[in-house]
Protein backbone atom coordinates (compact mmCIF):
# COMPACT_ATOMS: atom_id res chain seq x y z
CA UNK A 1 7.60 0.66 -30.22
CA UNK A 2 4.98 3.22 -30.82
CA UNK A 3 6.78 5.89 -32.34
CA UNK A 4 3.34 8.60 -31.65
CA UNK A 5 0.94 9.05 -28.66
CA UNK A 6 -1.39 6.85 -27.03
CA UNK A 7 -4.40 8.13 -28.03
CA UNK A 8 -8.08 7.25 -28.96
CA UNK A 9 -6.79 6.89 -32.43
CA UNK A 10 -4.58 4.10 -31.51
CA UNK A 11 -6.58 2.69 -28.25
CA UNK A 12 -5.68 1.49 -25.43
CA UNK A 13 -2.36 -1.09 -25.56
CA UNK A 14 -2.45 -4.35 -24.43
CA UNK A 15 0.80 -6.48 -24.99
CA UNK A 16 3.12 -9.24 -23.73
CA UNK A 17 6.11 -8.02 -23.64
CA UNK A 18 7.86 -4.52 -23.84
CA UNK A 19 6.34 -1.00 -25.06
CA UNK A 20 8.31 1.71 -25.68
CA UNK A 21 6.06 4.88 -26.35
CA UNK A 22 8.03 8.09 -28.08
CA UNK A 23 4.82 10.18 -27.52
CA UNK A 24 3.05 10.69 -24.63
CA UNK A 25 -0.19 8.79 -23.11
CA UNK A 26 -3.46 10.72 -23.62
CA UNK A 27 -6.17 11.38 -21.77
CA UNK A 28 -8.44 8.38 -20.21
CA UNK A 29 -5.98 5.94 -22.08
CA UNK A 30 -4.85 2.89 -20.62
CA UNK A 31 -1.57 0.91 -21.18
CA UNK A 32 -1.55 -2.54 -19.69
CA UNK A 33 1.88 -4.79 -20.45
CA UNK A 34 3.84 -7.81 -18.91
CA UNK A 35 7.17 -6.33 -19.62
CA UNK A 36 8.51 -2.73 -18.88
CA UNK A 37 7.10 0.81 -19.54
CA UNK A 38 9.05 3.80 -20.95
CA UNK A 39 7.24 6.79 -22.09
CA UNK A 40 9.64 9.82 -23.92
CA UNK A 41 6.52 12.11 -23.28
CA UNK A 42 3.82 12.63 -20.73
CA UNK A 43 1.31 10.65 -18.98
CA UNK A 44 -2.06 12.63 -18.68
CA UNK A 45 -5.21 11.34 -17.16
CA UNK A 46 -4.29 7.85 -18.06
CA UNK A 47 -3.18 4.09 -16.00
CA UNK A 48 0.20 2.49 -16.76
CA UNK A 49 0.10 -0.84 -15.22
CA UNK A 50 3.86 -3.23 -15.78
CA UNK A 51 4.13 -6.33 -15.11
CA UNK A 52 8.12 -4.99 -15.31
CA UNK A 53 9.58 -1.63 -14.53
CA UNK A 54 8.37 1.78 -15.87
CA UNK A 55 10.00 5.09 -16.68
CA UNK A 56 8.37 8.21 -17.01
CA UNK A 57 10.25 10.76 -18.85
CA UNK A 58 7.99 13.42 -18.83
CA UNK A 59 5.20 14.46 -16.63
CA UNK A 60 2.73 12.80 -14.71
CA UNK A 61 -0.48 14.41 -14.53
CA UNK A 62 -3.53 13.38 -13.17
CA UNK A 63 -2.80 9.73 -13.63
CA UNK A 64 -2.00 6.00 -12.10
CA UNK A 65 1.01 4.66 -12.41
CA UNK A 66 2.14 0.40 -11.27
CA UNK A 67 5.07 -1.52 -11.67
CA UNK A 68 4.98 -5.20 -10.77
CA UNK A 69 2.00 -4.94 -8.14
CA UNK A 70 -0.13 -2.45 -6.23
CA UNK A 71 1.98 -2.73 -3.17
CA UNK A 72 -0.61 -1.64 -0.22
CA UNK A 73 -2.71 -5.03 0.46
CA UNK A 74 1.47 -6.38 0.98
CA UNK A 75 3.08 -3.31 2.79
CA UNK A 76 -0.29 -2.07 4.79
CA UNK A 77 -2.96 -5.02 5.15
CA UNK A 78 -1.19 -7.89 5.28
CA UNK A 79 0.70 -7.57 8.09
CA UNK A 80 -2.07 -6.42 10.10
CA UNK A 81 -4.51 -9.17 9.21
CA UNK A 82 -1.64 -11.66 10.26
CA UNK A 83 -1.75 -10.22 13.50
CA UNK A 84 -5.23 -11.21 13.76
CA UNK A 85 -4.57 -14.44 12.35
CA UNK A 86 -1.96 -15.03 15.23
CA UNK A 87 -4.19 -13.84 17.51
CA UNK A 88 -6.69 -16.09 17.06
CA UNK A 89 -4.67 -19.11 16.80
CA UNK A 90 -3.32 -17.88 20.22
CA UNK A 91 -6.59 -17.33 21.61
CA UNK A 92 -8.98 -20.30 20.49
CA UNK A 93 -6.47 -23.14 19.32
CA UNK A 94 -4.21 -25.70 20.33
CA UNK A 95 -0.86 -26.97 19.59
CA UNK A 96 -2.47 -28.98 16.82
CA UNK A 97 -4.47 -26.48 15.51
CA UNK A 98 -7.89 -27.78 16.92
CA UNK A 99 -10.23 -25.63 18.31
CA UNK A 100 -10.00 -25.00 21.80
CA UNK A 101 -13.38 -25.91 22.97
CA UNK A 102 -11.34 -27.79 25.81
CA UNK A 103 -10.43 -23.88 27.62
CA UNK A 104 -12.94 -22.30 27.87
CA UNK A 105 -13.68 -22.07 30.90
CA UNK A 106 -9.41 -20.46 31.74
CA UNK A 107 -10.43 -18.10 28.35
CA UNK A 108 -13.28 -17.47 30.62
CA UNK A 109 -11.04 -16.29 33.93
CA UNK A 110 -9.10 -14.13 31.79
CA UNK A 111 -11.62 -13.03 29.48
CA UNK A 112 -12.20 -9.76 30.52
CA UNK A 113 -8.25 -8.03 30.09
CA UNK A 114 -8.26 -10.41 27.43
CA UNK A 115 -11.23 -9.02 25.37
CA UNK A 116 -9.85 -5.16 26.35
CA UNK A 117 -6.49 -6.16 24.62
CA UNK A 118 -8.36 -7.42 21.46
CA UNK A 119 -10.49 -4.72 21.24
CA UNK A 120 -7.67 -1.72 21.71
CA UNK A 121 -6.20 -4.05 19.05
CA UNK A 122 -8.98 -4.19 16.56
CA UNK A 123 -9.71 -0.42 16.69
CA UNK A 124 -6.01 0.16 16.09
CA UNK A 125 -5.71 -2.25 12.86
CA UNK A 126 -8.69 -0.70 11.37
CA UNK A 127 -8.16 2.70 12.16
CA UNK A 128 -4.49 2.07 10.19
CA UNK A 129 -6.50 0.43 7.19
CA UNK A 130 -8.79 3.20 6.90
CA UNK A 131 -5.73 5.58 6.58
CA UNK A 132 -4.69 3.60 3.18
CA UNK A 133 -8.46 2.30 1.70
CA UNK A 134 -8.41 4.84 -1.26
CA UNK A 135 -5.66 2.60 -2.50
CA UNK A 136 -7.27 -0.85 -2.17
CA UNK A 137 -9.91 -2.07 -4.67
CA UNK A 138 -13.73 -2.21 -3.23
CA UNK A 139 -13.69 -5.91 -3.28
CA UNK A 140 -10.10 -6.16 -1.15
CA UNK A 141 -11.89 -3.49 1.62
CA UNK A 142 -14.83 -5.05 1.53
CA UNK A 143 -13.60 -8.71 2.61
CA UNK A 144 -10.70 -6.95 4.98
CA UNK A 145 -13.86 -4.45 7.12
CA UNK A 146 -15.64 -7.91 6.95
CA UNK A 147 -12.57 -9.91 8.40
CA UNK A 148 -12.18 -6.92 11.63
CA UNK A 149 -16.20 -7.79 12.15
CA UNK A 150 -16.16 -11.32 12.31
CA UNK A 151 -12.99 -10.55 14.61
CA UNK A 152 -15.00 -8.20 16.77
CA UNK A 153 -17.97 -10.89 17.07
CA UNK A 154 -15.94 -13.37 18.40
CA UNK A 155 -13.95 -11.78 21.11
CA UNK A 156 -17.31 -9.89 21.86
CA UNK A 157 -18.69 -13.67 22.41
CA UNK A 158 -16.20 -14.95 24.45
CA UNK A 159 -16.03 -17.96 25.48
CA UNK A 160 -19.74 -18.53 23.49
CA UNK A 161 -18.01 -18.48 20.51
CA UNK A 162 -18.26 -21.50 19.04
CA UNK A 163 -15.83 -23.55 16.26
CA UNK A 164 -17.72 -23.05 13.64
CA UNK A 165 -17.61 -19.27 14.06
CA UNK A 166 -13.94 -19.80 14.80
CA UNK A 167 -13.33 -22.03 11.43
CA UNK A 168 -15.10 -19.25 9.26
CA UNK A 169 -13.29 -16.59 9.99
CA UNK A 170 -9.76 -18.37 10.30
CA UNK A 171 -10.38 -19.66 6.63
CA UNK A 172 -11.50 -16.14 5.33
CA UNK A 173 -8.07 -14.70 6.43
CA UNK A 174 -6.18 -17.70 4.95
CA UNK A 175 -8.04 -17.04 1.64
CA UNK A 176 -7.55 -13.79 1.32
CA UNK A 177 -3.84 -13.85 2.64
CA UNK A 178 -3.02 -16.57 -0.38
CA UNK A 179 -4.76 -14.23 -2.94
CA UNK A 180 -3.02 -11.53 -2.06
CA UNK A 181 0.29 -13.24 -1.69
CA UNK A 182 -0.01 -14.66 -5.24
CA UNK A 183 -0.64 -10.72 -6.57
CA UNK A 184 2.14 -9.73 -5.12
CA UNK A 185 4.61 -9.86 -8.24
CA UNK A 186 8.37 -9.96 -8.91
CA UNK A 187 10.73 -6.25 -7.54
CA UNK A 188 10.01 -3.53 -10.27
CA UNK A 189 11.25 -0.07 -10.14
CA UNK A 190 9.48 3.33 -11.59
CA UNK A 191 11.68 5.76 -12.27
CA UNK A 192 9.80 9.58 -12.73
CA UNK A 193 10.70 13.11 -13.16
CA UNK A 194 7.50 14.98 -11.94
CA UNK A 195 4.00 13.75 -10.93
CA UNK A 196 1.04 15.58 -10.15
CA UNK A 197 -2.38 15.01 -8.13
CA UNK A 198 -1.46 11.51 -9.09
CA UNK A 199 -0.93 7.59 -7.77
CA UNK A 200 2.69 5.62 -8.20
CA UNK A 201 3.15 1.89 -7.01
CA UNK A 202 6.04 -0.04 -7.00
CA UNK A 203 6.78 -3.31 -6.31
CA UNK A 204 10.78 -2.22 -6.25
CA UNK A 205 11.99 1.45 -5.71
CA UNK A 206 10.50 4.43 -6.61
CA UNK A 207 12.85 7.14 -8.38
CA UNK A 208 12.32 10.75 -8.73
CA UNK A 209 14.92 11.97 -11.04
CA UNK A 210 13.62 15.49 -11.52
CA UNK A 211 11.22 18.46 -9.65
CA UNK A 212 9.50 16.12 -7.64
CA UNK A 213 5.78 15.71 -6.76
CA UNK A 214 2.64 17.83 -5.76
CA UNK A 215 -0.19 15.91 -3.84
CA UNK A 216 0.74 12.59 -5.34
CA UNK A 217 0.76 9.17 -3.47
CA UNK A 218 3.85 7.51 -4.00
CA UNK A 219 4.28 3.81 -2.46
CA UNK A 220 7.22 1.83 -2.58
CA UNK A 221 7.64 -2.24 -0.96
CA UNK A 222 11.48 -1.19 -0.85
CA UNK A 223 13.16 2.12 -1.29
CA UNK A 224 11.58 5.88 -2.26
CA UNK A 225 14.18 8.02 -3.58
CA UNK A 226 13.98 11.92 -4.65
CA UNK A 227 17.80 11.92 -6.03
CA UNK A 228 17.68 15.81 -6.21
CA UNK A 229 18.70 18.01 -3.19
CA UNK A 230 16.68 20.43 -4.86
CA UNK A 231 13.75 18.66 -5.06
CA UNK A 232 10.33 19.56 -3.81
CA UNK A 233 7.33 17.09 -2.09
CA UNK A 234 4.08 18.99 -1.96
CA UNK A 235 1.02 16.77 -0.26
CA UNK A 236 0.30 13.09 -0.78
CA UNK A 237 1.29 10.20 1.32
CA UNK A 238 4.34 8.35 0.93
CA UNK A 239 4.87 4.87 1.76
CA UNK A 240 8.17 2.77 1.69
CA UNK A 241 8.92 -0.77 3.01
CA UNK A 242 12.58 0.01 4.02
CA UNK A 243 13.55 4.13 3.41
CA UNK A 244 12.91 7.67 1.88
CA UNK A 245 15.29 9.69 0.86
CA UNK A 246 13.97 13.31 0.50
CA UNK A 247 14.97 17.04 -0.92
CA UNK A 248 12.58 19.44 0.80
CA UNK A 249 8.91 18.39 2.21
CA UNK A 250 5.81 20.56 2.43
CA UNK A 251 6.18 24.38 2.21
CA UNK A 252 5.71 27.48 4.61
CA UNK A 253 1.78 27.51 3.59
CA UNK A 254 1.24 24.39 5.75
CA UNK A 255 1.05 21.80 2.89
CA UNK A 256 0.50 18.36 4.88
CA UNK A 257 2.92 15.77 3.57
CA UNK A 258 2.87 11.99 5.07
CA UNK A 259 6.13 9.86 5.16
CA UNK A 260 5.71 6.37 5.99
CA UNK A 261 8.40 3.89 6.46
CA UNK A 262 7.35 0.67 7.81
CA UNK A 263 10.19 -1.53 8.43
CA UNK A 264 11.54 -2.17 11.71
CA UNK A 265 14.89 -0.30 10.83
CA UNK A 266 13.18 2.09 8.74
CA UNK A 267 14.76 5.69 8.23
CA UNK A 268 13.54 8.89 6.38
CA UNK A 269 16.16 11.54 5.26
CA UNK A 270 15.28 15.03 4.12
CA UNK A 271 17.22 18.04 3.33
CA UNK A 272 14.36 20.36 5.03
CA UNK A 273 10.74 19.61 6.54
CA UNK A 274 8.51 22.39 6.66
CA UNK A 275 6.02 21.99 9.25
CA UNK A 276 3.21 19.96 8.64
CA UNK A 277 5.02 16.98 7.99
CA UNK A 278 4.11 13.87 9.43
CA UNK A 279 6.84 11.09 9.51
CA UNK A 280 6.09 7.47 10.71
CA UNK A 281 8.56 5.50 10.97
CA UNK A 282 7.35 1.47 12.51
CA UNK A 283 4.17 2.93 13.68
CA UNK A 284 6.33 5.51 15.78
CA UNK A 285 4.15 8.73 14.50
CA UNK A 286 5.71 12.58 14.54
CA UNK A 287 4.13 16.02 13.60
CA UNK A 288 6.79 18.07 12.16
């Protein structure tokens, strides 16, 4: 328990286990724990990162908030750089997982709709992981705009591609989809009452128990919930896995407000949408 603020006077906390703070975090502080997060007071200008759940009494300002794992390289990468991963397997391999040096020459009759598809394909993928690169480290957008390259060399190749081109980039993916796999930790929940021009991930369900939020990205692998009716989403991007539950979104100024639900049988629910909201629902995209 720290029974004060988090504050250059106390540095930064580091711990294995719980931390209960009764003050609030200061500016550029940084609290870094295995367990859970609760903070009585505010969090200003500072990063929170659980390995548990974390609740947020007070106000978020200006900060970064995770619980269990930064949930966009799972929710928003992933799943597209499995596609490509299919794809290629499709395309250049066999049924035991050799390259397919033996078609060539039938990749090379339907080469040309093929290469189209892949291409229309490619653009799409990384055109959706642009939308969401603010939230990935530069190392994890680095490897993933090298990955779409590599892709885009060997479909532009054809059937002069050759297997060790093919190898490469097949082991690249299967790298980088184990890392990422491995950092995607155990469900953990934030709960909040107000955040501000700030970043929330959760590796559970995201809360907001009080006003709401005001140009703050909010991402969720299950559920985002503003339990208010009278609640109040102003700007930012929200992302869910599964559903978001909503008071009102955006305002009559024209405040644009993204809500992204990803899963198949996704929904969004809101008591009003001013216009200006965008709602995506399984890639399914409508302007409000």
């Amino acid at each position: 328990v720290i029974h004060g603020d988090v504050c250059p006077e106390t540095g930064n906390v580091y711990f294995n286990g719980d931390v209960h703070i009764k003050g609030s975090v200061m500016d550029n502080m940084k609290v870094v724990v295995d367990g859970n997060i609760t903070v009585t007071g505010n969090v200003l200008q500072a990063i929170l990162i659980a390995g548990g759940s974390v609740t947020i009494r007070g106000n978020i300002i200006s900060s970064s908030i995770t619980a269990g794992a930064a949930m966009v390289n799972s929710l928003c990468v992933m799943p597209k750089i499995k596609e490509i991963l299919r794809n290629i397997k499709k395309d250049f391999y066999d049924v035991n997982s050799e390259v397919w040096l033996n078609g060539y020459q039938k990749m090379k009759e339907r080469y040309p709709s093929l290469y189209s598809e892949r291409k229309r394909s490619l653009d799409k993928i990384a055109e959706d992981i642009k939308e969401v690169s603010r939230f990935l480290t530069d190392e994890d957008y680095e490897t993933v705009k090298e990955i779409l390259e590599e892709a885009r060399i060997i479909y532009a190749a054809g059937n002069l591609a050759n297997a060790g081109q093919i190898n490469r980039i097949r082991g690249r993916i299967q790298e980088y989809l184990a890392k990422t796999s491995v950092n995607e930790g155990t469900d953990a929940d934030i709960k909040l009452g107000y955040a501000q021009n700030s970043t929330v991930q959760a590796s559970g369900d995201v809360l907001v128990l009080g006003r709401g939020t005001y140009q703050t990205d909010v991402i969720a692998k299950k559920a985002i919930r503003f339990v208010k009716p009278s609640s109040v989403v102003l700007g930012g991007t929200l992302i869910a896995g599964e559903r978001i539950s909503l008071g009102t979104v955006g305002s009559p100024h024209g405040i644009t407000t993204h809500c992204k639900v990803l899963g198949r049988n996704g929904r969004i629910d809101a008591v009003r949408l001013f216009n200006n909201t965008v709602i995506t629902i399984n890639n399914k995209k409508k302007i409000i």
